[in-house]
PDB file of N, CA and C in Angstrom:
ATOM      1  N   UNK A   1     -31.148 -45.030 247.898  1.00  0.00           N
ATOM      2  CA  UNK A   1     -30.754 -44.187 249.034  1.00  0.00           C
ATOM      3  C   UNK A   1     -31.652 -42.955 249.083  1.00  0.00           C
ATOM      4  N   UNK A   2     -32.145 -42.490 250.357  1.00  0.00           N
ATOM      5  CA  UNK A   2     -32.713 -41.709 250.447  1.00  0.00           C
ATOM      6  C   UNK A   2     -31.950 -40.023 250.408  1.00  0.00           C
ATOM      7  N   UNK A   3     -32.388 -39.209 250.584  1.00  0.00           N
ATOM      8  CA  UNK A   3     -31.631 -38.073 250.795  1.00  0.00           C
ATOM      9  C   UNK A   3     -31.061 -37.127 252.194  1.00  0.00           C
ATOM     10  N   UNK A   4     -31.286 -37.545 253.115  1.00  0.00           N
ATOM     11  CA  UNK A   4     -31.224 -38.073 254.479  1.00  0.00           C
ATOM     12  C   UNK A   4     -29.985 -38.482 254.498  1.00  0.00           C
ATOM     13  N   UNK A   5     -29.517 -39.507 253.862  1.00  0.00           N
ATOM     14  CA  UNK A   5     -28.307 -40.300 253.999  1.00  0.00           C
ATOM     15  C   UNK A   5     -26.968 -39.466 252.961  1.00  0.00           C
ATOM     16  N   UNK A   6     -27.280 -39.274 252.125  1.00  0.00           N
ATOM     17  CA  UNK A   6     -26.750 -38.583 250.905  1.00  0.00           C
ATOM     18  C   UNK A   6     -26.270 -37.123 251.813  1.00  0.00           C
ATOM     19  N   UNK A   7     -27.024 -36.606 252.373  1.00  0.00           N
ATOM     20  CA  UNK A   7     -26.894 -35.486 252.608  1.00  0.00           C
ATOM     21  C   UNK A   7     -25.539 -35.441 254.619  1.00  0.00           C
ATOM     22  N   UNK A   8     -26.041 -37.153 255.088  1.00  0.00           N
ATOM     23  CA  UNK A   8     -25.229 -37.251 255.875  1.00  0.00           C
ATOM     24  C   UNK A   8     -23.885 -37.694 255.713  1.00  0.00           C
ATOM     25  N   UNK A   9     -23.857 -38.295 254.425  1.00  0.00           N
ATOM     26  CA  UNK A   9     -22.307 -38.571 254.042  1.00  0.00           C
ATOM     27  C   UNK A   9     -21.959 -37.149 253.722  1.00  0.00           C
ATOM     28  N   UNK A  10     -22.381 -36.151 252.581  1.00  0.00           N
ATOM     29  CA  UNK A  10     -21.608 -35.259 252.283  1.00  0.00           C
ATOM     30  C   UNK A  10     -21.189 -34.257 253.604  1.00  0.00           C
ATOM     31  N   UNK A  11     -22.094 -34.408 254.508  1.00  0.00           N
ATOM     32  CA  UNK A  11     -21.885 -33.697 256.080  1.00  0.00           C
ATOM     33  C   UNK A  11     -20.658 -33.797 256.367  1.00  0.00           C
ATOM     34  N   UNK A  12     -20.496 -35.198 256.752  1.00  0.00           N
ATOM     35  CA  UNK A  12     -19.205 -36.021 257.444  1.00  0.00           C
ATOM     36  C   UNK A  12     -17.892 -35.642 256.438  1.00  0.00           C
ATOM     37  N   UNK A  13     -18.331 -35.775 255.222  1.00  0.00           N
ATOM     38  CA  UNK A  13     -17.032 -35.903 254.464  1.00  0.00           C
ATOM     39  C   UNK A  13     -16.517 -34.224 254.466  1.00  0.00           C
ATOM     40  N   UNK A  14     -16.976 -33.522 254.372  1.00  0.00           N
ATOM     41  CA  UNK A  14     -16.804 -32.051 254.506  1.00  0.00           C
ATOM     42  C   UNK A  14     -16.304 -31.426 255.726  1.00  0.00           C
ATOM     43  N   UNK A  15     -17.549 -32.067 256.405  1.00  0.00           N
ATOM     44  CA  UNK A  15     -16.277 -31.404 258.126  1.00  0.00           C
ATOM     45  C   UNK A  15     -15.298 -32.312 258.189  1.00  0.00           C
ATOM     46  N   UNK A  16     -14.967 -33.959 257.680  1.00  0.00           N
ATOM     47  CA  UNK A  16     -13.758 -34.554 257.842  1.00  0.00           C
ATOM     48  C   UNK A  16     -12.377 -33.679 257.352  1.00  0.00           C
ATOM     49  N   UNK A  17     -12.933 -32.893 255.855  1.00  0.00           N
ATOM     50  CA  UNK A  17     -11.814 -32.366 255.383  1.00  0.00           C
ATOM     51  C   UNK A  17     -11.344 -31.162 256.021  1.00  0.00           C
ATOM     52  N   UNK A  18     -12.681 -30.353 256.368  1.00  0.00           N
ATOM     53  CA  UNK A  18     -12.055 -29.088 257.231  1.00  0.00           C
ATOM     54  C   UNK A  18     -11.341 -29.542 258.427  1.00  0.00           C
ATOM     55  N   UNK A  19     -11.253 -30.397 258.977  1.00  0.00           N
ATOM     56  CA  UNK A  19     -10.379 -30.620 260.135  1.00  0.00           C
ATOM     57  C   UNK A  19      -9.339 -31.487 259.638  1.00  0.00           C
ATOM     58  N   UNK A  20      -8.811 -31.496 258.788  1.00  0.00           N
ATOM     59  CA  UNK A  20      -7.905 -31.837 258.266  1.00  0.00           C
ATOM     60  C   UNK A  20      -6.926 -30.718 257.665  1.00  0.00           C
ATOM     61  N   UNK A  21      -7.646 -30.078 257.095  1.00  0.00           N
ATOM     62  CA  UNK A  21      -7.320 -28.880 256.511  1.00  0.00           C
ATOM     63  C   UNK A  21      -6.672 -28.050 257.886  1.00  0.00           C
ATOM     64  N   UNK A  22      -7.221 -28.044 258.566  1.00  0.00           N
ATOM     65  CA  UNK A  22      -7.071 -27.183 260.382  1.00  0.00           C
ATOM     66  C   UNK A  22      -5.710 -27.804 260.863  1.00  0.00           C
ATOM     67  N   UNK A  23      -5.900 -29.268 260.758  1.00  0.00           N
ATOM     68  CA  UNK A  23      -4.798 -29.925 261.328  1.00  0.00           C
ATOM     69  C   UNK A  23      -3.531 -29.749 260.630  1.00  0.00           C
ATOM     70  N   UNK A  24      -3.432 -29.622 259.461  1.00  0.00           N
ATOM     71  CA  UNK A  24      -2.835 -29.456 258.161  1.00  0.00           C
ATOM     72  C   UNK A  24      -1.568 -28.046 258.520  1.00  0.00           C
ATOM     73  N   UNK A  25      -2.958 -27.009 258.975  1.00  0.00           N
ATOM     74  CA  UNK A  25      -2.101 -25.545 258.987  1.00  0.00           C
ATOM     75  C   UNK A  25      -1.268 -25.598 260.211  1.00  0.00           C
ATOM     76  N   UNK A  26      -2.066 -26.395 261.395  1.00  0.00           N
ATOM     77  CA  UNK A  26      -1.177 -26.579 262.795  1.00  0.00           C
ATOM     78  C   UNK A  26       0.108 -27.054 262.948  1.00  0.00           C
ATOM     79  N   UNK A  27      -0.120 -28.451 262.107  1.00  0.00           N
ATOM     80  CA  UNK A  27       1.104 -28.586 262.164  1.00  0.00           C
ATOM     81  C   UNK A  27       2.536 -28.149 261.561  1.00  0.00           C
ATOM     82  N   UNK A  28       2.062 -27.687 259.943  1.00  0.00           N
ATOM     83  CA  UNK A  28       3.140 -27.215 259.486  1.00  0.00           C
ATOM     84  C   UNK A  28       3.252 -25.747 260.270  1.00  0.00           C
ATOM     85  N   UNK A  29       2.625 -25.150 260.861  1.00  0.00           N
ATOM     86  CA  UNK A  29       3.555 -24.277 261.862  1.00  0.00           C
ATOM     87  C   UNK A  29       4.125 -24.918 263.040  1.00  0.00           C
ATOM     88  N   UNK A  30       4.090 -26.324 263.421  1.00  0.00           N
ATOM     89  CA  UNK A  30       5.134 -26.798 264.321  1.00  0.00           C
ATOM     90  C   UNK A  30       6.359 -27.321 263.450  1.00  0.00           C
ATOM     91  N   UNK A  31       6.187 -27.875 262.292  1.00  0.00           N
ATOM     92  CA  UNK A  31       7.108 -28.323 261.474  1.00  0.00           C
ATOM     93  C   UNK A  31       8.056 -27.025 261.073  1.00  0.00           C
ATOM     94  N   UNK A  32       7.754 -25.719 260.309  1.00  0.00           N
ATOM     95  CA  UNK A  32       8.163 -25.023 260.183  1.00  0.00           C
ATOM     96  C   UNK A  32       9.320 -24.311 261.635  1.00  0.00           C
ATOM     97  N   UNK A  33       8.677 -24.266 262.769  1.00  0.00           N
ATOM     98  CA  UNK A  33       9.265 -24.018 263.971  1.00  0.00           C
ATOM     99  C   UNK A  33      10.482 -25.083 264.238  1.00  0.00           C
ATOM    100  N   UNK A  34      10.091 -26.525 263.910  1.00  0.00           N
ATOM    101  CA  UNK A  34      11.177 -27.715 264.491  1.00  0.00           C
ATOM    102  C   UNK A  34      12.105 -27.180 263.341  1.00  0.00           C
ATOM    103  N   UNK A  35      11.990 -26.825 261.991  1.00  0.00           N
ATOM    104  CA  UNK A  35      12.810 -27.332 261.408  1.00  0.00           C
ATOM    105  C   UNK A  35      13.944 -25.870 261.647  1.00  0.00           C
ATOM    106  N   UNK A  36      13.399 -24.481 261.642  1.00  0.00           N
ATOM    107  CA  UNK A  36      14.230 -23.612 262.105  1.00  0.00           C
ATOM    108  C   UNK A  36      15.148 -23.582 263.434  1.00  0.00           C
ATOM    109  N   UNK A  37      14.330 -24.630 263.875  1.00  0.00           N
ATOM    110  CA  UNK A  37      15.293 -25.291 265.638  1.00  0.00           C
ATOM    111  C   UNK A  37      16.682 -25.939 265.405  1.00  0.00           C
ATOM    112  N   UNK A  38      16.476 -26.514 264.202  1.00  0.00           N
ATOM    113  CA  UNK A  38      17.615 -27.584 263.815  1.00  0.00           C
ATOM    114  C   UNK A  38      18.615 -26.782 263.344  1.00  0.00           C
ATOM    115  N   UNK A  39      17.728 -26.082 261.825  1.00  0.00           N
ATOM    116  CA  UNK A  39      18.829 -25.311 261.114  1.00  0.00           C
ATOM    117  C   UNK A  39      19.888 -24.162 262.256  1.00  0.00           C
ATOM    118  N   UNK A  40      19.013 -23.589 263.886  1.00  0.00           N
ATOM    119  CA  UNK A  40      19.866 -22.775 263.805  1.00  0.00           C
ATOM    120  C   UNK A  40      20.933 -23.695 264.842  1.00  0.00           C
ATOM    121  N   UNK A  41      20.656 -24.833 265.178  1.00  0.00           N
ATOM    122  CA  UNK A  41      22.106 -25.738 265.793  1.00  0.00           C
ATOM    123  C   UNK A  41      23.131 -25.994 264.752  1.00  0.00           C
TER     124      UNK A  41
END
């Protein structure tokens, strides 16, 4: 493998995780919100 390629997997895999990580914080502030919805019924 060249370094070209090496360097395009670690690309992908890195911004895969930061947007995961992003998605991660989004939702547990909707989760956090649903679940205070419930508790106060």
């Amino acid at each position: 493998m060249d370094y070209t390629k090496i360097f395009l997997i670690l690309g992908f895999s890195i911004a895969i995780y930061i947007v995961f990580l992003f998605l991660g914080f989004l939702l547990r502030d909707k989760n956090l919100i649903a679940q205070s919805i419930k508790k106060e019924k």
